[in-house]
N, C-alpha and C. Protein backbone atom coordinates (compact mmCIF):
# COMPACT_ATOMS: atom_id res chain seq x y z
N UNK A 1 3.43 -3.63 -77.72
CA UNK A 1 4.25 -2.60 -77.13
C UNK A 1 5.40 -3.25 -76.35
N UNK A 2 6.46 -2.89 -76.71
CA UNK A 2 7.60 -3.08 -75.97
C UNK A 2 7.68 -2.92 -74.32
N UNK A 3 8.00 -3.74 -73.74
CA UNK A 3 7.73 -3.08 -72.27
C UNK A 3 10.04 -2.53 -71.97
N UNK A 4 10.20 -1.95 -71.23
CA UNK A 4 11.50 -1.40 -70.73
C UNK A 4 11.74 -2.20 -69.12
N UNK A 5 11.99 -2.85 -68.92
CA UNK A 5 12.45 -3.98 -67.42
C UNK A 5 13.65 -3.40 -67.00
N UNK A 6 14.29 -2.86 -68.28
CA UNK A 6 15.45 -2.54 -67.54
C UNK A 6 15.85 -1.05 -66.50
N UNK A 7 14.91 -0.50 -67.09
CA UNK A 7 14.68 1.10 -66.22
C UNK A 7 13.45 0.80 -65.19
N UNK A 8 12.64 -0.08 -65.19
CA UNK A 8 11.96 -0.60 -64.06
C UNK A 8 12.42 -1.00 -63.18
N UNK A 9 13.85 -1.61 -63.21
CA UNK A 9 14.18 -2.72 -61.84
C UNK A 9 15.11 -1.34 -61.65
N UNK A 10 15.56 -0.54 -62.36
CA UNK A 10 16.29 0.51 -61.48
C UNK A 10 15.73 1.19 -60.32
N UNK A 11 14.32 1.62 -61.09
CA UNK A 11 13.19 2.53 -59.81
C UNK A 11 13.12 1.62 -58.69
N UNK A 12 12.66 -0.23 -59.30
CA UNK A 12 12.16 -1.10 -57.86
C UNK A 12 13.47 -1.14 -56.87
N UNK A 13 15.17 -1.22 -57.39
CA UNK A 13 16.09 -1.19 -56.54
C UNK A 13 16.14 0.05 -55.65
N UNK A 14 15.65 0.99 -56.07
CA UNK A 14 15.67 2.43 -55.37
C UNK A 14 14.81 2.04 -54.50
N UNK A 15 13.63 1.72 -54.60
CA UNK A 15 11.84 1.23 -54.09
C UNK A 15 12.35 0.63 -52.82
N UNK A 16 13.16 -0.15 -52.92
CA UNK A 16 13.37 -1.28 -52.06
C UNK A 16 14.54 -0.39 -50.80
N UNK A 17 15.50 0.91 -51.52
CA UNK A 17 15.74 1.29 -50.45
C UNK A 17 15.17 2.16 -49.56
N UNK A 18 14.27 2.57 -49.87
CA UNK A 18 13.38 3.61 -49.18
C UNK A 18 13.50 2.82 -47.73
N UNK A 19 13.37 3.79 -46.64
CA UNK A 19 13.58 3.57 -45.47
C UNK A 19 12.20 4.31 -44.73
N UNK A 20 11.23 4.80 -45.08
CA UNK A 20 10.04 5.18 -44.67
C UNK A 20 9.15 5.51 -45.83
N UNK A 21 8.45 5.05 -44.97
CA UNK A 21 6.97 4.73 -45.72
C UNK A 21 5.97 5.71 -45.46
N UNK A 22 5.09 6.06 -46.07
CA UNK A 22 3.53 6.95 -46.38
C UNK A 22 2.96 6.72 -45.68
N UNK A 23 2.36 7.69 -44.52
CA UNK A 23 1.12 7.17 -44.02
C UNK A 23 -0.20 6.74 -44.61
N UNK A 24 -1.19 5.94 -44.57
CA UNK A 24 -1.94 5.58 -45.59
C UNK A 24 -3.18 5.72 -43.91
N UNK A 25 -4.59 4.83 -44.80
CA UNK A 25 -5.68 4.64 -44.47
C UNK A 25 -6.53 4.00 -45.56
N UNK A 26 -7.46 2.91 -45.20
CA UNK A 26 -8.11 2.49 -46.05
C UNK A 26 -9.10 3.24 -46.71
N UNK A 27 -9.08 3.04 -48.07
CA UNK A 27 -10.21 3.92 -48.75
C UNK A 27 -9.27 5.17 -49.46
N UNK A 28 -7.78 5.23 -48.91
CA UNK A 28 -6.81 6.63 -49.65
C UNK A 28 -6.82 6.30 -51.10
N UNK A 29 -6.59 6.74 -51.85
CA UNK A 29 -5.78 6.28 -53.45
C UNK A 29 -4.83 7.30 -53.84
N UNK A 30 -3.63 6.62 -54.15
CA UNK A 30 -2.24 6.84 -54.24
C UNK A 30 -2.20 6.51 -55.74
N UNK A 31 -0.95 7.64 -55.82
CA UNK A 31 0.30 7.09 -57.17
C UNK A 31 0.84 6.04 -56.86
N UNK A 32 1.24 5.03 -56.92
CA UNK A 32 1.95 4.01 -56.55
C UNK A 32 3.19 3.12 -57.54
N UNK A 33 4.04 3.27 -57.96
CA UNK A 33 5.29 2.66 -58.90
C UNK A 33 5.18 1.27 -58.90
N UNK A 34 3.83 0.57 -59.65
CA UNK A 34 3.64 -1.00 -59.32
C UNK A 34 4.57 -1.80 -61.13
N UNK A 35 5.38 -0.79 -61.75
CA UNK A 35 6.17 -1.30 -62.37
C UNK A 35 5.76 -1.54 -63.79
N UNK A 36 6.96 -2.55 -64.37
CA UNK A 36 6.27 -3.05 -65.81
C UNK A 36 5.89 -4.05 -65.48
N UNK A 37 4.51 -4.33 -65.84
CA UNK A 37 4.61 -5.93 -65.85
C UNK A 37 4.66 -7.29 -66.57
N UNK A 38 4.15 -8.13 -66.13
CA UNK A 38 4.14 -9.24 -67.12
C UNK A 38 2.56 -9.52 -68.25
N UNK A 39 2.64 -9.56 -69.48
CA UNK A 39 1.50 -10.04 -69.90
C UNK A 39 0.62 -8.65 -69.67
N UNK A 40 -0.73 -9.39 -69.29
CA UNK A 40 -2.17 -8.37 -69.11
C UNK A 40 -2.18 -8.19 -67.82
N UNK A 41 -0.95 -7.99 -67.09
CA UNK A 41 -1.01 -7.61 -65.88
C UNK A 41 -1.22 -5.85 -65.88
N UNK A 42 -1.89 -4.87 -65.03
CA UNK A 42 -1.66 -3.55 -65.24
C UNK A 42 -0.06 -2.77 -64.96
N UNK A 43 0.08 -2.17 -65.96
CA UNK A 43 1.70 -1.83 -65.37
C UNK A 43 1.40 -0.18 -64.95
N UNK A 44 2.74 0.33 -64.30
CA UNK A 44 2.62 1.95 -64.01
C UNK A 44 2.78 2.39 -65.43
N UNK A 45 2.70 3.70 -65.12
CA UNK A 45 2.70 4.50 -66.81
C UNK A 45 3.97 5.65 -66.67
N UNK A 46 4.62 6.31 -67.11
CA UNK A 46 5.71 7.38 -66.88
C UNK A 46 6.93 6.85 -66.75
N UNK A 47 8.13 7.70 -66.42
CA UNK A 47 9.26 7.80 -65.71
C UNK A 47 9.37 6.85 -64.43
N UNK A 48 7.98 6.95 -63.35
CA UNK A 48 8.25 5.94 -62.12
C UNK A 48 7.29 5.07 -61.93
N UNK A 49 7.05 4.93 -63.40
CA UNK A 49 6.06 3.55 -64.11
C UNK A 49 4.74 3.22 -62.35
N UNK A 50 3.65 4.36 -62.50
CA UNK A 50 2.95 5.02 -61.46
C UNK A 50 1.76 4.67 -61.81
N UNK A 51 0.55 4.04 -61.64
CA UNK A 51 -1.16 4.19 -61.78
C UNK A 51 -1.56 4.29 -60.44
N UNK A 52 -2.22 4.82 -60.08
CA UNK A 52 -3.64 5.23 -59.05
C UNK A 52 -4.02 3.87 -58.35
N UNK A 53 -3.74 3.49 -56.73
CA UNK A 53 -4.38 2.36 -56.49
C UNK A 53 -5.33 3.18 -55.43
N UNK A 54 -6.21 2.04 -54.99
CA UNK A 54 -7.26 2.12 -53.52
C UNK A 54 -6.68 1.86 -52.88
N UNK A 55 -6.73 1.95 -51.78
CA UNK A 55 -6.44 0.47 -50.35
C UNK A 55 -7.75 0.35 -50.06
N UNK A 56 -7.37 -1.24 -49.87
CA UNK A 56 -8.60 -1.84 -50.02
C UNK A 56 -8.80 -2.04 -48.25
N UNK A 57 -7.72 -2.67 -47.71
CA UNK A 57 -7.59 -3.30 -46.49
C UNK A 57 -6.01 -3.04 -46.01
N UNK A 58 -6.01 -2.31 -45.06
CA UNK A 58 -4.56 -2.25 -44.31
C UNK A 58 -4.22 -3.40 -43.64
N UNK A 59 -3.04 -3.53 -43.81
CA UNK A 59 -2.25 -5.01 -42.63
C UNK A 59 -2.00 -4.56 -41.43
N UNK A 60 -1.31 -3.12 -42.23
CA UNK A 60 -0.21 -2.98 -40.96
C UNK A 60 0.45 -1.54 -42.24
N UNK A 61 1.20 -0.71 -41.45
CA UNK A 61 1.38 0.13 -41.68
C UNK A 61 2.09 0.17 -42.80
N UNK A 62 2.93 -1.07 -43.49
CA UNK A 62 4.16 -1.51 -44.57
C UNK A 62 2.97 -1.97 -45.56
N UNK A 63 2.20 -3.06 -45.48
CA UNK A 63 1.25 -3.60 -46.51
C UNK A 63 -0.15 -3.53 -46.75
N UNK A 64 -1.13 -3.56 -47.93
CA UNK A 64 -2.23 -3.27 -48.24
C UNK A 64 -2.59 -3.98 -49.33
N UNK A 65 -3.42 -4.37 -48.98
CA UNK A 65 -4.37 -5.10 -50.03
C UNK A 65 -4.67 -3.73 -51.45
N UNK A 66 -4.85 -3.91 -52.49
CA UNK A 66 -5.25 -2.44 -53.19
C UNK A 66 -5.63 -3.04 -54.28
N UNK A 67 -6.22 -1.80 -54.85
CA UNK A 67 -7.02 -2.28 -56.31
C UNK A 67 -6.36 -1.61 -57.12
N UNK A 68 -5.88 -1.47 -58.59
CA UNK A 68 -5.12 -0.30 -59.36
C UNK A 68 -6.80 -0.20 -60.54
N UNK A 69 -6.29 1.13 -60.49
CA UNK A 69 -7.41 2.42 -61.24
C UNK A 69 -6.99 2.61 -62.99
N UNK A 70 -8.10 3.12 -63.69
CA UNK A 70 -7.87 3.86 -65.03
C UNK A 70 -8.89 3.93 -65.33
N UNK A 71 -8.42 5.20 -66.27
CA UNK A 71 -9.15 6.24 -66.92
C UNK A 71 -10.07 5.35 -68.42
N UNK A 72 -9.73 4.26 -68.68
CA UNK A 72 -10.64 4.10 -69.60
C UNK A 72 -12.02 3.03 -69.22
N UNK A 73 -12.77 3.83 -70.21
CA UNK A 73 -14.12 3.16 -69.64
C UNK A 73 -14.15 1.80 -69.97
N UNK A 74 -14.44 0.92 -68.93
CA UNK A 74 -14.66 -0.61 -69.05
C UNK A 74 -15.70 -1.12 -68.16
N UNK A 75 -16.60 -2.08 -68.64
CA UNK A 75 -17.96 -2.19 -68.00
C UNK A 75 -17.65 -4.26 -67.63
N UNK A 76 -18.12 -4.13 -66.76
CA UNK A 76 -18.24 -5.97 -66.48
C UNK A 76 -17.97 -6.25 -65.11
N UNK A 77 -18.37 -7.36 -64.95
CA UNK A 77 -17.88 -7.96 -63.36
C UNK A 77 -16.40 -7.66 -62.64
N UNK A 78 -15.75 -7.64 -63.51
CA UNK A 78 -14.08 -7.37 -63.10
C UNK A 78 -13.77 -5.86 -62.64
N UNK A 79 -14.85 -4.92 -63.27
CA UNK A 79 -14.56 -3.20 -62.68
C UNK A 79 -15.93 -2.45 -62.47
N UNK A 80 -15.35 -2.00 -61.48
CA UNK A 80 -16.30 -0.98 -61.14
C UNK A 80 -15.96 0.56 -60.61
N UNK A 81 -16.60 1.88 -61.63
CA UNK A 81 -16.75 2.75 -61.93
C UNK A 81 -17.40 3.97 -60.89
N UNK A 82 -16.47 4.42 -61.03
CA UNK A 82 -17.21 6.00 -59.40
C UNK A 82 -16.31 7.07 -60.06
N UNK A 83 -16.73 7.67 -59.31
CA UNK A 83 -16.19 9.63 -59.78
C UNK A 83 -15.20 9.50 -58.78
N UNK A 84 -14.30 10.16 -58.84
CA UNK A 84 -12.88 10.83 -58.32
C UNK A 84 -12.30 11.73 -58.93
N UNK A 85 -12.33 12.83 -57.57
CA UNK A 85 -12.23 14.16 -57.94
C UNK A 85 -12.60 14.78 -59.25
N UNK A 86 -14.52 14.56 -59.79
CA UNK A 86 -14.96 15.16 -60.66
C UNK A 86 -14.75 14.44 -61.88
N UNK A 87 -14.12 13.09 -61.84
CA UNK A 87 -13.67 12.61 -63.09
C UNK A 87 -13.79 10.93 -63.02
N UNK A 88 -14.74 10.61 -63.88
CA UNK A 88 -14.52 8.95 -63.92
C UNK A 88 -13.38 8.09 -64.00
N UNK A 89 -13.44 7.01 -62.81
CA UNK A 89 -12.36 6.10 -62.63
C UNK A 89 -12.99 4.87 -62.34
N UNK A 90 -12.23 3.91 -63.09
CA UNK A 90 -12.55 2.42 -63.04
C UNK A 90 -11.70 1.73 -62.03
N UNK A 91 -12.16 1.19 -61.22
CA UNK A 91 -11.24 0.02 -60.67
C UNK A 91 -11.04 -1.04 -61.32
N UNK A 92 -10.03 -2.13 -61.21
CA UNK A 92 -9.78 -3.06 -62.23
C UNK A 92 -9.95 -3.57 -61.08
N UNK A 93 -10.76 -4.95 -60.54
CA UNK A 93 -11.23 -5.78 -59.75
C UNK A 93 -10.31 -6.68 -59.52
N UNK A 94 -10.37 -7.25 -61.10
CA UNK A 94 -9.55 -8.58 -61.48
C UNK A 94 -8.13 -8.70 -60.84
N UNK A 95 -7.41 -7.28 -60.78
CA UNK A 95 -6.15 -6.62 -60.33
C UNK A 95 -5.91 -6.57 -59.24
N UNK A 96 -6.53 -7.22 -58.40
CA UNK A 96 -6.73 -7.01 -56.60
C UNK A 96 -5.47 -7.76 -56.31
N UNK A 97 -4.30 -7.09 -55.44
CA UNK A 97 -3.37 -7.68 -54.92
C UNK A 97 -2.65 -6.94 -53.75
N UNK A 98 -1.53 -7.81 -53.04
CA UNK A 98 -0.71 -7.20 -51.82
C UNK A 98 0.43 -5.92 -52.56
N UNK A 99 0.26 -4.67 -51.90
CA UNK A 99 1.06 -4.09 -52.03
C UNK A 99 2.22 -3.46 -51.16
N UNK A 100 3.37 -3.01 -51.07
CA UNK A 100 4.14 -3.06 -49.83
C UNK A 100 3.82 -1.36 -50.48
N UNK A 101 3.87 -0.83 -48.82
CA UNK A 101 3.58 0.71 -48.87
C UNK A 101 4.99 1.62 -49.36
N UNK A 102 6.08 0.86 -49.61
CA UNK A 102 7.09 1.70 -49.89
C UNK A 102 6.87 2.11 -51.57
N UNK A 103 5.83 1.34 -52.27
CA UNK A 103 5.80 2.14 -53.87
C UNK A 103 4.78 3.17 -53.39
N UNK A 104 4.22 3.68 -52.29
CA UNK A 104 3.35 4.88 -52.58
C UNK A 104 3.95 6.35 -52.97
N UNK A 105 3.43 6.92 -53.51
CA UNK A 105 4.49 8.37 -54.41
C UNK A 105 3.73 9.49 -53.83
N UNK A 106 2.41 9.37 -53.62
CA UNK A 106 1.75 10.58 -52.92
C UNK A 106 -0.17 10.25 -53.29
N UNK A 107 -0.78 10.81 -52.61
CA UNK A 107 -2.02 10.48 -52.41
C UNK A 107 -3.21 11.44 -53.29
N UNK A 108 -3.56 11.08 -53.84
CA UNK A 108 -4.63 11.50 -55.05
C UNK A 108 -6.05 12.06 -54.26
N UNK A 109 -6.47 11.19 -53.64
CA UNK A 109 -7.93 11.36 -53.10
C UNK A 109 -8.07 10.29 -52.31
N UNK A 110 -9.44 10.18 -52.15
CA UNK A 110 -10.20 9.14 -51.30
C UNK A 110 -11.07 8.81 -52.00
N UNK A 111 -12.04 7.44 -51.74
CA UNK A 111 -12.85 7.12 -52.42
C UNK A 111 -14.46 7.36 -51.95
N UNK A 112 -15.68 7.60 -51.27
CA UNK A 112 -16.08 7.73 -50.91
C UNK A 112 -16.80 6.20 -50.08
N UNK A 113 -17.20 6.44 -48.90
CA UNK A 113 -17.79 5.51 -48.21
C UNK A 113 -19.01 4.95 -49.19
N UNK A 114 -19.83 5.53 -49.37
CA UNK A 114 -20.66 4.47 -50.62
C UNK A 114 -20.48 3.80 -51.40
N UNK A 115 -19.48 4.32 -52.16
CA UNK A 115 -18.91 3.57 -53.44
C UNK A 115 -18.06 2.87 -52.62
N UNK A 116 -17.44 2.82 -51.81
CA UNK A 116 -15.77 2.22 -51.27
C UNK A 116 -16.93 0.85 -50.80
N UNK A 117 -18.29 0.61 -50.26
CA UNK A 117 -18.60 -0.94 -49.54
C UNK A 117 -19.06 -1.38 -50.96
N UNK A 118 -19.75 -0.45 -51.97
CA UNK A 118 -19.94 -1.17 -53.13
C UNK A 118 -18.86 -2.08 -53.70
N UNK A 119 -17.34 -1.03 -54.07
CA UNK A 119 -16.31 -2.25 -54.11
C UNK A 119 -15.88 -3.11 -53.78
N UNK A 120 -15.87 -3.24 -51.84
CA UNK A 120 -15.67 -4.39 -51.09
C UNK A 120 -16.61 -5.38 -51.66
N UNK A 121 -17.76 -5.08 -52.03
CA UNK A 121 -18.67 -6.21 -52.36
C UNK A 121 -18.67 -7.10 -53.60
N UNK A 122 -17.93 -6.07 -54.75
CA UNK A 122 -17.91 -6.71 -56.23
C UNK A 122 -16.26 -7.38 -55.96
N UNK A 123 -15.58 -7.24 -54.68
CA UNK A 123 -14.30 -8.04 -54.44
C UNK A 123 -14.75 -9.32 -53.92
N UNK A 124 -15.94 -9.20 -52.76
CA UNK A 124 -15.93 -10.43 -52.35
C UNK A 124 -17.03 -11.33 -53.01
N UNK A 125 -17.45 -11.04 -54.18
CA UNK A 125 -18.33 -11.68 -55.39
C UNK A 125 -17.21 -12.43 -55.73
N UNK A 126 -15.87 -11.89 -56.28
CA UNK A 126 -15.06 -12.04 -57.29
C UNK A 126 -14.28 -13.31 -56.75
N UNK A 127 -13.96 -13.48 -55.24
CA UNK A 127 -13.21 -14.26 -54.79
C UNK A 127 -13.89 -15.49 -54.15
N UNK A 128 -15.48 -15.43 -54.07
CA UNK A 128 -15.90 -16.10 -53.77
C UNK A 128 -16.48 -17.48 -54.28
């Protein structure tokens, strides 16, 4: 599949002017515009190239640790699987990175406290 970079860096130049940011909280999951990317990296999907992250861990009100989400079923050490809002979602583990809060687009759900220390835990398997 062809990826488009060039209508991506248009949205990230816009991204970059945003002048306020989303209130967040750990455990929210957002639309987030994390782009095209490189390789088997996860990219957004649409118009403002958008997938579903967690926050994993807040910094500070600008940055977050986050996990990015999808809808297809995948089983293994790298994801792990919970309901949101009535509908199965995978976290991609492997995908764990810093995000600056200015790609958030609007907030989907929450994850639940059970499942949310289960993930902290298959993160700190992963890095350990």
């Amino acid at each position: 599949m062809k990826k488009d970079y060039t209508n991506w860096h248009k949205i990230k130049r816009a991204i970059e002017q945003k002048e306020n940011r989303i209130y967040f909280q750990v455990r929210d999951i957002f639309f987030c515009s994390i782009g095209e990317n490189v390789g088997f990296e996860q990219d957004g999907r649409g118009e403002e190239f958008l997938r579903p992250i967690i926050v994993v861990k807040k910094f500070n009100n600008e940055i977050f640790l986050g996990v990015p989400l999808t809808h297809t079923d995948k089983r293994g050490k790298y994801y792990f699987a919970f309901d949101l809002n009535k509908e199965k979602s995978v976290a991609i583990i492997s995908q764990v990175r810093l995000f600056d809060a200015k790609r958030m687009k609007y907030k989907i759900g929450m994850i639940n406290e059970k499942d949310f220390i289960v993930l902290k835990e298959k993160i700190r398997q992963l890095l350990a």
